[in-house]
PDB file of N, CA and C in Angstrom:
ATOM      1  N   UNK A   1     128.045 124.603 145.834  1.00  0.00           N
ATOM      2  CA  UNK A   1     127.295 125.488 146.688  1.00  0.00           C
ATOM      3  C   UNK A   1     127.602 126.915 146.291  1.00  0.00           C
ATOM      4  N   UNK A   2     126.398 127.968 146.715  1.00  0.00           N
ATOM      5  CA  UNK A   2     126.970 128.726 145.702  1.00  0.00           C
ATOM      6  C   UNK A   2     125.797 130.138 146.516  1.00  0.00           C
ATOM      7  N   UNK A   3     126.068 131.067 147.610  1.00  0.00           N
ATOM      8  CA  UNK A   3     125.557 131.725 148.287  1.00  0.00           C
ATOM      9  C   UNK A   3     124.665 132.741 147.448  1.00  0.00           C
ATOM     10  N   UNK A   4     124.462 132.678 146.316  1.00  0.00           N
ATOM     11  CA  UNK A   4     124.018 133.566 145.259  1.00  0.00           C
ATOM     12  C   UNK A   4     122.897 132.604 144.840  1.00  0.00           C
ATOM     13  N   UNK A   5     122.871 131.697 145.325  1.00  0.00           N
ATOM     14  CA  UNK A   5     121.691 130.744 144.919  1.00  0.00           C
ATOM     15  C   UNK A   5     120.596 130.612 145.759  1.00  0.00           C
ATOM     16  N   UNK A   6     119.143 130.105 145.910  1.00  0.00           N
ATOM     17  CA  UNK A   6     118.851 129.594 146.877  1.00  0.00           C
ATOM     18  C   UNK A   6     118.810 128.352 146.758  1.00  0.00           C
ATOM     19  N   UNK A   7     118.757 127.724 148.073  1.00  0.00           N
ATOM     20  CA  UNK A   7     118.892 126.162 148.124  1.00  0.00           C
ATOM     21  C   UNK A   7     117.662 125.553 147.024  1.00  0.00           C
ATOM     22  N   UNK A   8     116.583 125.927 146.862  1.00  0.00           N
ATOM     23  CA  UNK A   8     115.993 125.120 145.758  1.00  0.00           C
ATOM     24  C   UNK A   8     116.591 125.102 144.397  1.00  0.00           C
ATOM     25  N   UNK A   9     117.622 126.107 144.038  1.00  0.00           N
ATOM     26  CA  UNK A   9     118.013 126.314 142.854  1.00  0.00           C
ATOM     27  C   UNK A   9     119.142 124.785 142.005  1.00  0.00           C
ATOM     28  N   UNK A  10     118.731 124.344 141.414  1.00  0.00           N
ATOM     29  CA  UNK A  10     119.216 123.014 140.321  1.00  0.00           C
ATOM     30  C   UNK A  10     120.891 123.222 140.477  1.00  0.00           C
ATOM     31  N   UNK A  11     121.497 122.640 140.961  1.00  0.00           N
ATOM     32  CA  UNK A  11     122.877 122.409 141.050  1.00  0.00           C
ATOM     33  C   UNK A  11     124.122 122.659 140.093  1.00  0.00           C
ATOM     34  N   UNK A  12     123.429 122.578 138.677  1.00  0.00           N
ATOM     35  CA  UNK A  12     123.824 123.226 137.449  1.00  0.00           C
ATOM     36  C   UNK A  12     123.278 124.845 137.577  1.00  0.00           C
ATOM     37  N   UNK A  13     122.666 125.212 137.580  1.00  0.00           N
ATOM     38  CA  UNK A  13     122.368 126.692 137.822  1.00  0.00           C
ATOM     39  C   UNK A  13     123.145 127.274 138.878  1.00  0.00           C
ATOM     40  N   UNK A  14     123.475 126.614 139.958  1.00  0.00           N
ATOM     41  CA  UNK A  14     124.017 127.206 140.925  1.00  0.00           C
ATOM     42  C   UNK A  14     125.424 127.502 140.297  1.00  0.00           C
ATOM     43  N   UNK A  15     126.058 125.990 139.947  1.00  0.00           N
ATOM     44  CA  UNK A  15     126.987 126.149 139.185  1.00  0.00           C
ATOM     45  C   UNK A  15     128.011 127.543 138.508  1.00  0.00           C
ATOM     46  N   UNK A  16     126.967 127.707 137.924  1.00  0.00           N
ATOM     47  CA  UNK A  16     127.160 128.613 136.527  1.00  0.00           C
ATOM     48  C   UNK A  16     127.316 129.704 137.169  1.00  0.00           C
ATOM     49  N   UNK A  17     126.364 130.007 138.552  1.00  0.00           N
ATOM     50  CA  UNK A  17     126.576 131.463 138.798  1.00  0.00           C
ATOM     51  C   UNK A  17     127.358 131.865 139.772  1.00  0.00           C
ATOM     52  N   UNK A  18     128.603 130.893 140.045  1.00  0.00           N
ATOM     53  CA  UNK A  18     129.835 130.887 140.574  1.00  0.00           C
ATOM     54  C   UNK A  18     130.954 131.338 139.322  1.00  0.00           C
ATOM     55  N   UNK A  19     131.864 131.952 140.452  1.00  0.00           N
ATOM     56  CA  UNK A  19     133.315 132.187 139.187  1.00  0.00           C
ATOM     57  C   UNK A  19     133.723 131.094 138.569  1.00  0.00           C
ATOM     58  N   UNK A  20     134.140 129.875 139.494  1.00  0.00           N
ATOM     59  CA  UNK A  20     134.572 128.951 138.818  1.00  0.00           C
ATOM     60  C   UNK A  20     134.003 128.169 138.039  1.00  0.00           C
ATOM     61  N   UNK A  21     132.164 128.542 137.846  1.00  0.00           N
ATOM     62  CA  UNK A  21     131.735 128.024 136.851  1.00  0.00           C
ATOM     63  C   UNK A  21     131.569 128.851 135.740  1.00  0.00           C
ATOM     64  N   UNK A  22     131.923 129.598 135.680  1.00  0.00           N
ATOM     65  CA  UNK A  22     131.605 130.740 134.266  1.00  0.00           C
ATOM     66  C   UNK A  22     133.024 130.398 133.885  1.00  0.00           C
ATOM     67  N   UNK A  23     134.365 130.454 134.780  1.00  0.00           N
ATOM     68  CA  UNK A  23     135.974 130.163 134.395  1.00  0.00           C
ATOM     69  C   UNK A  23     135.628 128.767 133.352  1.00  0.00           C
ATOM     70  N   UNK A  24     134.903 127.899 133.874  1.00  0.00           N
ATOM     71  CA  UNK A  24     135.260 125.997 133.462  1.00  0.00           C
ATOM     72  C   UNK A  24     134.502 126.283 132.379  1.00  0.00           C
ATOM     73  N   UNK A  25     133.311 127.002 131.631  1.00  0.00           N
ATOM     74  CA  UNK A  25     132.566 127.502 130.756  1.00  0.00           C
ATOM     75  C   UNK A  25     132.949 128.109 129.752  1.00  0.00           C
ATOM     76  N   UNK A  26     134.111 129.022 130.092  1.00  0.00           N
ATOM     77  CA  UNK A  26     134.363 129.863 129.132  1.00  0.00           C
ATOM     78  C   UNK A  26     135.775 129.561 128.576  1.00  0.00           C
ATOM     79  N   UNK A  27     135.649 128.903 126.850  1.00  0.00           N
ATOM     80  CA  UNK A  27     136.636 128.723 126.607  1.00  0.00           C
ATOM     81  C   UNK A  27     138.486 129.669 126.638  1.00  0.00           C
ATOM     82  N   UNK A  28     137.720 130.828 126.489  1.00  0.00           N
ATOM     83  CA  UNK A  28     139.298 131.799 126.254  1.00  0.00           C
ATOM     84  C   UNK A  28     139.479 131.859 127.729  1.00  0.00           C
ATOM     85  N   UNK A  29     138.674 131.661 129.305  1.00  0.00           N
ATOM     86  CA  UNK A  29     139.582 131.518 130.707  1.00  0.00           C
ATOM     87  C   UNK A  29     140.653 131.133 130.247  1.00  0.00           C
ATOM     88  N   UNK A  30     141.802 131.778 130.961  1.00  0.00           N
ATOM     89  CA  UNK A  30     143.274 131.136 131.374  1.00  0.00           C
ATOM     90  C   UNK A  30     143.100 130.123 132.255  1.00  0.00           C
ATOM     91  N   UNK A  31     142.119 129.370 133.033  1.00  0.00           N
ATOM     92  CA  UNK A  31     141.892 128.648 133.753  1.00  0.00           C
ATOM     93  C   UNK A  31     141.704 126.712 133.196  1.00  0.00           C
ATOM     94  N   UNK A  32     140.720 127.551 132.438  1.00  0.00           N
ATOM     95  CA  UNK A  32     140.264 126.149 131.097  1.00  0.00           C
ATOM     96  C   UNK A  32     141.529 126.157 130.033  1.00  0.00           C
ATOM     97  N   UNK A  33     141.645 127.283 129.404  1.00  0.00           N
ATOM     98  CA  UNK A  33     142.977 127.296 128.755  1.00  0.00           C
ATOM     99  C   UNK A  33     144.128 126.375 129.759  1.00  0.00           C
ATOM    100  N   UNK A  34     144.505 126.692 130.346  1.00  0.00           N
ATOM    101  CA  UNK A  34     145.679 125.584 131.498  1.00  0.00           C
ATOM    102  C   UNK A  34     144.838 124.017 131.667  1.00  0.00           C
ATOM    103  N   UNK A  35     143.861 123.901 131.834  1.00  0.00           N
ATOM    104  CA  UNK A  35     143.212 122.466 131.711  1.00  0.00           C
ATOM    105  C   UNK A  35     143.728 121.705 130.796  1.00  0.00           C
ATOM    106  N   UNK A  36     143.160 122.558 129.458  1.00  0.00           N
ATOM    107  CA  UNK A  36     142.771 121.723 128.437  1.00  0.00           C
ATOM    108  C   UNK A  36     144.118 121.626 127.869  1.00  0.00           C
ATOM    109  N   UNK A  37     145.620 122.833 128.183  1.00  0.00           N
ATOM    110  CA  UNK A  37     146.426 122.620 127.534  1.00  0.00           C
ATOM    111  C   UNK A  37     147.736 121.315 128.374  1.00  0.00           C
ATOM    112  N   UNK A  38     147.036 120.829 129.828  1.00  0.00           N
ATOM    113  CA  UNK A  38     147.638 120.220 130.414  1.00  0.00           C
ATOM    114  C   UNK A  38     147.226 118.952 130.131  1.00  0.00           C
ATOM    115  N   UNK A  39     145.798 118.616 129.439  1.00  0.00           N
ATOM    116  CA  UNK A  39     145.256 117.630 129.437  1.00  0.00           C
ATOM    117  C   UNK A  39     144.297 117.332 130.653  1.00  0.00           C
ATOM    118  N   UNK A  40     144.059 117.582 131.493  1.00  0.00           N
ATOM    119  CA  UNK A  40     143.137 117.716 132.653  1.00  0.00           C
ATOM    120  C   UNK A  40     141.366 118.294 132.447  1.00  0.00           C
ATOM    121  N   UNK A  41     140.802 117.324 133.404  1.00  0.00           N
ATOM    122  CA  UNK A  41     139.459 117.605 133.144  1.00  0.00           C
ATOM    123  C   UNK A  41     138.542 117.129 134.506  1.00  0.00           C
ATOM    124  N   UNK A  42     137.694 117.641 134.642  1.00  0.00           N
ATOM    125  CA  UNK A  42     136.857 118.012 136.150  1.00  0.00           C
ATOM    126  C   UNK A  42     135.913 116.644 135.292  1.00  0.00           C
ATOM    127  N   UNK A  43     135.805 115.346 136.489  1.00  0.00           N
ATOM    128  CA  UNK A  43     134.621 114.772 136.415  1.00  0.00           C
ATOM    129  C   UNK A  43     133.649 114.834 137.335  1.00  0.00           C
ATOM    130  N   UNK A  44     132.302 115.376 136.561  1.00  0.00           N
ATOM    131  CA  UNK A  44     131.244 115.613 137.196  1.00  0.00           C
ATOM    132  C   UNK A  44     130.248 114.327 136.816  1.00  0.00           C
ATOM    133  N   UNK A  45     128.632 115.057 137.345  1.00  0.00           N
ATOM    134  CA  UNK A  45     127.594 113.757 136.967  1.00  0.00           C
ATOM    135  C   UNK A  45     126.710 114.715 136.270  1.00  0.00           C
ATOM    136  N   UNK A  46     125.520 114.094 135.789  1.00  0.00           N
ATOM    137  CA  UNK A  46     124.782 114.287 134.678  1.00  0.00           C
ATOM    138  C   UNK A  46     123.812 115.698 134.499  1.00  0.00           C
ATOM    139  N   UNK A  47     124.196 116.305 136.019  1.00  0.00           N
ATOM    140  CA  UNK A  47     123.005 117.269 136.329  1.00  0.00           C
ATOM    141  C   UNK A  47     124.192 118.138 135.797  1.00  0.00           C
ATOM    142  N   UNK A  48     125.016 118.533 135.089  1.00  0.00           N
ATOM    143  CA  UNK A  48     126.027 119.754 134.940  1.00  0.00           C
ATOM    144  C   UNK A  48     126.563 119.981 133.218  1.00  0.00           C
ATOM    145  N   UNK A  49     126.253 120.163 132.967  1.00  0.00           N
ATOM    146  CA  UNK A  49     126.603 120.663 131.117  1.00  0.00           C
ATOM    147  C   UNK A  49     127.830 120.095 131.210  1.00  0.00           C
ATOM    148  N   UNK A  50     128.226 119.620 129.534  1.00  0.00           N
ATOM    149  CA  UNK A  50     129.687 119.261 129.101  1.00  0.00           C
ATOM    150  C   UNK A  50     130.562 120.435 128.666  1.00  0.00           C
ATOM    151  N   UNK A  51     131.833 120.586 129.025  1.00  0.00           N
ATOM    152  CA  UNK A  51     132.113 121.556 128.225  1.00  0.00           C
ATOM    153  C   UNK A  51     133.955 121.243 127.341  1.00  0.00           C
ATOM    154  N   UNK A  52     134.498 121.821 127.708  1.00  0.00           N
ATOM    155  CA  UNK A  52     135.841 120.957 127.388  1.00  0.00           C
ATOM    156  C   UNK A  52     136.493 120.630 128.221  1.00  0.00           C
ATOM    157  N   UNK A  53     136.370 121.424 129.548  1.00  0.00           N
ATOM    158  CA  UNK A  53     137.041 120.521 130.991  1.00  0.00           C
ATOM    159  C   UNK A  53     136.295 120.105 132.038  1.00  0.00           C
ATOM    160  N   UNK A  54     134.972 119.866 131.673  1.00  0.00           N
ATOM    161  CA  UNK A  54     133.761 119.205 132.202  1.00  0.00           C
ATOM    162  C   UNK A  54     133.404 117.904 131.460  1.00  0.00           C
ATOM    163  N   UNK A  55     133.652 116.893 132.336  1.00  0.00           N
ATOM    164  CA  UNK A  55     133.254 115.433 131.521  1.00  0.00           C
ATOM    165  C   UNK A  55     132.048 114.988 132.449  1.00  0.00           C
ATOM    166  N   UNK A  56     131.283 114.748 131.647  1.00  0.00           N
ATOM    167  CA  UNK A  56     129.846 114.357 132.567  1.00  0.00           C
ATOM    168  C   UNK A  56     129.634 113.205 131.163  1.00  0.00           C
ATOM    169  N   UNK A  57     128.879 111.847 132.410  1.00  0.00           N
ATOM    170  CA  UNK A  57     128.220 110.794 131.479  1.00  0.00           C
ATOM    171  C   UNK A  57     127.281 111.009 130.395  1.00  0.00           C
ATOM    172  N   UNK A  58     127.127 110.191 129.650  1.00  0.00           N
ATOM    173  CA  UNK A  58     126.457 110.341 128.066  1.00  0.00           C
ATOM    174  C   UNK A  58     124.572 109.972 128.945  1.00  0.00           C
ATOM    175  N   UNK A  59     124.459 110.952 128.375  1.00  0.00           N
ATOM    176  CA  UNK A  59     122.816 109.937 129.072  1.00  0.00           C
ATOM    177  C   UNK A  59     122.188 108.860 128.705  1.00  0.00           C
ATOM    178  N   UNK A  60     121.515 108.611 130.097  1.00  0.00           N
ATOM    179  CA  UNK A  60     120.934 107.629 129.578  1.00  0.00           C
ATOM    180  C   UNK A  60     121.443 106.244 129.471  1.00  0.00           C
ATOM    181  N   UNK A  61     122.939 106.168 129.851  1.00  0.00           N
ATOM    182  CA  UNK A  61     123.544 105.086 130.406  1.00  0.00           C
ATOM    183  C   UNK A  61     124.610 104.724 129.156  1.00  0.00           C
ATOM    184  N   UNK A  62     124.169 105.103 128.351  1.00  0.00           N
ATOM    185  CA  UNK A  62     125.008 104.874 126.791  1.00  0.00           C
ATOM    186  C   UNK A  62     124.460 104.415 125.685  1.00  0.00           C
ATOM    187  N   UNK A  63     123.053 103.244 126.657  1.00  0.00           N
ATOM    188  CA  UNK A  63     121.987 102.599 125.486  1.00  0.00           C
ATOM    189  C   UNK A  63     122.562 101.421 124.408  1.00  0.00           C
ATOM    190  N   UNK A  64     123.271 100.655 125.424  1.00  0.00           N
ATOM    191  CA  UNK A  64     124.331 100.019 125.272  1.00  0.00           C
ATOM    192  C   UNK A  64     125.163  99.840 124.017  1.00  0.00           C
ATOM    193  N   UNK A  65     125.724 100.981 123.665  1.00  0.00           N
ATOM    194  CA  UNK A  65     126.439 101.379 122.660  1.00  0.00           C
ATOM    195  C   UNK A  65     128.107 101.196 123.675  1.00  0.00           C
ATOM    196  N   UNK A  66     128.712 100.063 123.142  1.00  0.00           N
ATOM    197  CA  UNK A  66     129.770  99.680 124.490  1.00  0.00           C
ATOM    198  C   UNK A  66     131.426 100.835 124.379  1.00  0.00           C
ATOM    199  N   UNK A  67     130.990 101.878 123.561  1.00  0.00           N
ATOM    200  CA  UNK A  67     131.990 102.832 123.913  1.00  0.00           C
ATOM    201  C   UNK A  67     131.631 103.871 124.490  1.00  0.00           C
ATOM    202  N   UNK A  68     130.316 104.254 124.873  1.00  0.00           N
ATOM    203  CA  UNK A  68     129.599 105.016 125.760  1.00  0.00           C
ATOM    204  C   UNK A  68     129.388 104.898 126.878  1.00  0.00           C
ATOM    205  N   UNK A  69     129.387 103.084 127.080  1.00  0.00           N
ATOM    206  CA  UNK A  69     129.049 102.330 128.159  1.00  0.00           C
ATOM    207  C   UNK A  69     130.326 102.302 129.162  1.00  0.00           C
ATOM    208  N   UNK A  70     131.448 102.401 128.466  1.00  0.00           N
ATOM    209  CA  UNK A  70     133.128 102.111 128.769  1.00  0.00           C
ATOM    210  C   UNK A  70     133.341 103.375 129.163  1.00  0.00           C
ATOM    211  N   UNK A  71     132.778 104.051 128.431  1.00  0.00           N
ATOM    212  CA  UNK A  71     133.142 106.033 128.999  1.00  0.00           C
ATOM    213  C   UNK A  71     132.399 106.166 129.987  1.00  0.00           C
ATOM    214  N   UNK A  72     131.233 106.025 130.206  1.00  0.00           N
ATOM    215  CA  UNK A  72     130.515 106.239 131.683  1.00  0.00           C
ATOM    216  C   UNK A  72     130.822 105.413 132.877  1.00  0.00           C
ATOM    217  N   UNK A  73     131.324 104.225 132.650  1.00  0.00           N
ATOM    218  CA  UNK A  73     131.968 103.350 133.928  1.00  0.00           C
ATOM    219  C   UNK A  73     133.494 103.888 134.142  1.00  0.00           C
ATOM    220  N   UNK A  74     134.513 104.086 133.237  1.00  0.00           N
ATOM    221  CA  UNK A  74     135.624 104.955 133.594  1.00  0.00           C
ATOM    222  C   UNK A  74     135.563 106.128 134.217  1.00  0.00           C
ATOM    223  N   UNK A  75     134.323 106.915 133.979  1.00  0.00           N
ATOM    224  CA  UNK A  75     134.063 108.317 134.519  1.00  0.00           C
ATOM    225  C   UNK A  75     133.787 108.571 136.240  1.00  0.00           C
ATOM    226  N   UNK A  76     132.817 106.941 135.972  1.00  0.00           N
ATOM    227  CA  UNK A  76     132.207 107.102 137.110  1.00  0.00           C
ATOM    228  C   UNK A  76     133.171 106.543 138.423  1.00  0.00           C
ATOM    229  N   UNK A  77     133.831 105.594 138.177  1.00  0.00           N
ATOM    230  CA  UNK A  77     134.473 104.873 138.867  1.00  0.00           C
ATOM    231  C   UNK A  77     135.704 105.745 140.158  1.00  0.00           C
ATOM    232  N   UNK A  78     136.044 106.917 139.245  1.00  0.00           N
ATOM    233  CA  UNK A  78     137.059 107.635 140.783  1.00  0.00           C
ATOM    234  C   UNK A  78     135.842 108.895 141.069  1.00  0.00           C
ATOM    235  N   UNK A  79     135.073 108.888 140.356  1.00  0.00           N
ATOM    236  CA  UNK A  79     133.742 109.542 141.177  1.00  0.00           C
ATOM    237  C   UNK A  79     133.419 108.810 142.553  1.00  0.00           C
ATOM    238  N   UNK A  80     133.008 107.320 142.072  1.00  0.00           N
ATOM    239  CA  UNK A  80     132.853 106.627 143.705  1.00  0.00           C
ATOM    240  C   UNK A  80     133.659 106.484 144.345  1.00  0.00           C
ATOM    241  N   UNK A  81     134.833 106.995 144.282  1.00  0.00           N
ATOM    242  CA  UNK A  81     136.422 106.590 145.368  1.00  0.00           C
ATOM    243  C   UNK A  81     136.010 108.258 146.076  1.00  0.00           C
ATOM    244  N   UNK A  82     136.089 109.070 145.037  1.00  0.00           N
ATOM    245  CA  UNK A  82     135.921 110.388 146.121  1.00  0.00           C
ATOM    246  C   UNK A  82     134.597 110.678 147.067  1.00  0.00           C
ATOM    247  N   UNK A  83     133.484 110.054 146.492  1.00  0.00           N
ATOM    248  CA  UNK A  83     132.174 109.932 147.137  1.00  0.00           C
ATOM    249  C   UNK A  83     132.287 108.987 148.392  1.00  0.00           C
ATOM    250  N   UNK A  84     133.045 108.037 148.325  1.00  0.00           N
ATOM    251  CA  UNK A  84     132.787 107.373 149.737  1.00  0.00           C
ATOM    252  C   UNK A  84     134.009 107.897 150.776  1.00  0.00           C
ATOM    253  N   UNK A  85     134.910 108.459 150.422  1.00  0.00           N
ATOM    254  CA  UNK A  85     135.770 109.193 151.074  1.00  0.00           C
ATOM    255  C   UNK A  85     134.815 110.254 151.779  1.00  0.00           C
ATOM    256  N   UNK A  86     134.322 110.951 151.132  1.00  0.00           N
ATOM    257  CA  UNK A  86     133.307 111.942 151.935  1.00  0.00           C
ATOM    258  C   UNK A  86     132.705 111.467 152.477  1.00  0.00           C
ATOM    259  N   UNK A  87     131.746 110.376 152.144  1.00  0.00           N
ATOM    260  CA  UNK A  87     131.050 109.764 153.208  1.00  0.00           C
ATOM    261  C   UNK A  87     131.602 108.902 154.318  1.00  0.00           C
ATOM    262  N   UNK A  88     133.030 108.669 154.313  1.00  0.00           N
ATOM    263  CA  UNK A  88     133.807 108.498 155.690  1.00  0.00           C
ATOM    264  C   UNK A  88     133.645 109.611 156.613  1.00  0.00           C
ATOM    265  N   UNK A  89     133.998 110.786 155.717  1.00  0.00           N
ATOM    266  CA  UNK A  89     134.308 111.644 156.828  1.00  0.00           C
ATOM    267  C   UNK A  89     133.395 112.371 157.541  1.00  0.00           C
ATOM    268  N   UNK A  90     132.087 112.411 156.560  1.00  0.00           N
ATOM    269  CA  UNK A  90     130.890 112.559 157.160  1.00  0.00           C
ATOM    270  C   UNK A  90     130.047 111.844 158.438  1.00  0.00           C
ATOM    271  N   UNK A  91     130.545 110.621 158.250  1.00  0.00           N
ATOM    272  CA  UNK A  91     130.234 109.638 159.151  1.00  0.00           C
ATOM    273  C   UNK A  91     131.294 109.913 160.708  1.00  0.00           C
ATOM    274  N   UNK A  92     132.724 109.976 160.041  1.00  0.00           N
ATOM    275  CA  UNK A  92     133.186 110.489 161.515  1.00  0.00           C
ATOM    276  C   UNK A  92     133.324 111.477 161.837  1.00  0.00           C
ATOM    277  N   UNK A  93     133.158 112.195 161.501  1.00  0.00           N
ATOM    278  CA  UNK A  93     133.116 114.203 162.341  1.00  0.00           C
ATOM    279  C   UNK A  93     131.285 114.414 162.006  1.00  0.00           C
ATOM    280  N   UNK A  94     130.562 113.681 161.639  1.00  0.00           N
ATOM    281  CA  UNK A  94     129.267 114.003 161.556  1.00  0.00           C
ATOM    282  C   UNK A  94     128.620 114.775 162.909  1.00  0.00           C
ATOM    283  N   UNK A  95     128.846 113.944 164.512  1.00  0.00           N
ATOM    284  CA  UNK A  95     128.293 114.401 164.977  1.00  0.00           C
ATOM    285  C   UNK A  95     129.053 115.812 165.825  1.00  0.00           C
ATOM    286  N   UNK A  96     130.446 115.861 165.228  1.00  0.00           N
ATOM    287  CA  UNK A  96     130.927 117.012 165.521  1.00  0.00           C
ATOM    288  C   UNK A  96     130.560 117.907 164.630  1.00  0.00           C
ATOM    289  N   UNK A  97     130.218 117.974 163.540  1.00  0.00           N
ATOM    290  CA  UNK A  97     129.584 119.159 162.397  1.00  0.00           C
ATOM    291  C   UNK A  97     128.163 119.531 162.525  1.00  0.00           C
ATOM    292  N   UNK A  98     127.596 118.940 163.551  1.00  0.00           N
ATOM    293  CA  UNK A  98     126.145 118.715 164.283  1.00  0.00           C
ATOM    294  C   UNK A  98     126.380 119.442 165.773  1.00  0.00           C
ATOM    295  N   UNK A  99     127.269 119.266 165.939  1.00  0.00           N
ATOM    296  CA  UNK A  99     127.565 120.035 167.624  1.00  0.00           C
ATOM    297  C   UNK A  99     127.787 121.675 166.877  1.00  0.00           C
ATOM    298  N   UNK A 100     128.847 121.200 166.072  1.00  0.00           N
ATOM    299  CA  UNK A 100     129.453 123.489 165.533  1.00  0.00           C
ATOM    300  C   UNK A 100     127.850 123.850 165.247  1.00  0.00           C
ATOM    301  N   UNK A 101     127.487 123.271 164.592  1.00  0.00           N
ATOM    302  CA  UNK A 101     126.132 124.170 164.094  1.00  0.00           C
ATOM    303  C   UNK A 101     125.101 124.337 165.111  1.00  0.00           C
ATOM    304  N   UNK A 102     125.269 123.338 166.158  1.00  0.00           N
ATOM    305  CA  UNK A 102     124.334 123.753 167.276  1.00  0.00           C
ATOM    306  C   UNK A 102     124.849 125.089 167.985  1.00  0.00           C
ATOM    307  N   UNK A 103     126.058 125.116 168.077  1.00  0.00           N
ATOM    308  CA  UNK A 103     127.264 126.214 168.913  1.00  0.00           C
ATOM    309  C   UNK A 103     126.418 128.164 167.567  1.00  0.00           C
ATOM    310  N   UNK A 104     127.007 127.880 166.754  1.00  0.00           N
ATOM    311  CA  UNK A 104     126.555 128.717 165.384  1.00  0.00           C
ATOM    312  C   UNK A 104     124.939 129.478 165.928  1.00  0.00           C
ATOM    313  N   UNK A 105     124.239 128.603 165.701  1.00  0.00           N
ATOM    314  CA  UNK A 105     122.938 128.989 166.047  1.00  0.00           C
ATOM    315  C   UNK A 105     122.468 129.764 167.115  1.00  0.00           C
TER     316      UNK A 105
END
């Protein structure tokens, strides 16, 4: 999310025009520099450019080339552990994040 955006704007665009996406972008950051020299890397999904501490799936599924196929199911796999975690918590404070914004308004 990215207040410099508007909501129609592509999620990769929004991206980019955040600090921490120009930091994860730009190789000489001290930010990416500490990533890449720790070994660490941000997994994202397909709507977001690769970069060296951005791992996003190969498109297209891999096209069953089975070391593409093995890299996109490893990638994806603590993607869905953190995705349904959110969607726990969405589910239980939902209708309290529905009350603040009624309060807000």
């Amino acid at each position: 999310m990215s207040c410099k955006s508007p909501g129609s704007a592509h999620d990769s665009t929004a991206f980019t025009c955040t600090v921490l996406g120009q930091a994860l972008h730009g190789a000489d950051d001290p930010l990416s520099l500490s990533l890449i020299q720790h070994g660490h890397c941000i997994a994202s999904d397909e709507a977001y450019a690769a970069s060296e501490v951005l791992a996003v799936p190969w498109p297209g599924g891999g096209k069953g080339d089975r070391w593409r196929d093995s890299y996109n199911f490893h990638l994806s796999s603590p993607r869905i552990h953190i995705e349904q975690a959110f969607r726990m918590l969405v589910w239980r404070w939902g209708g309290f994040l529905e009350a603040a914004a009624c309060v807000v308004r």
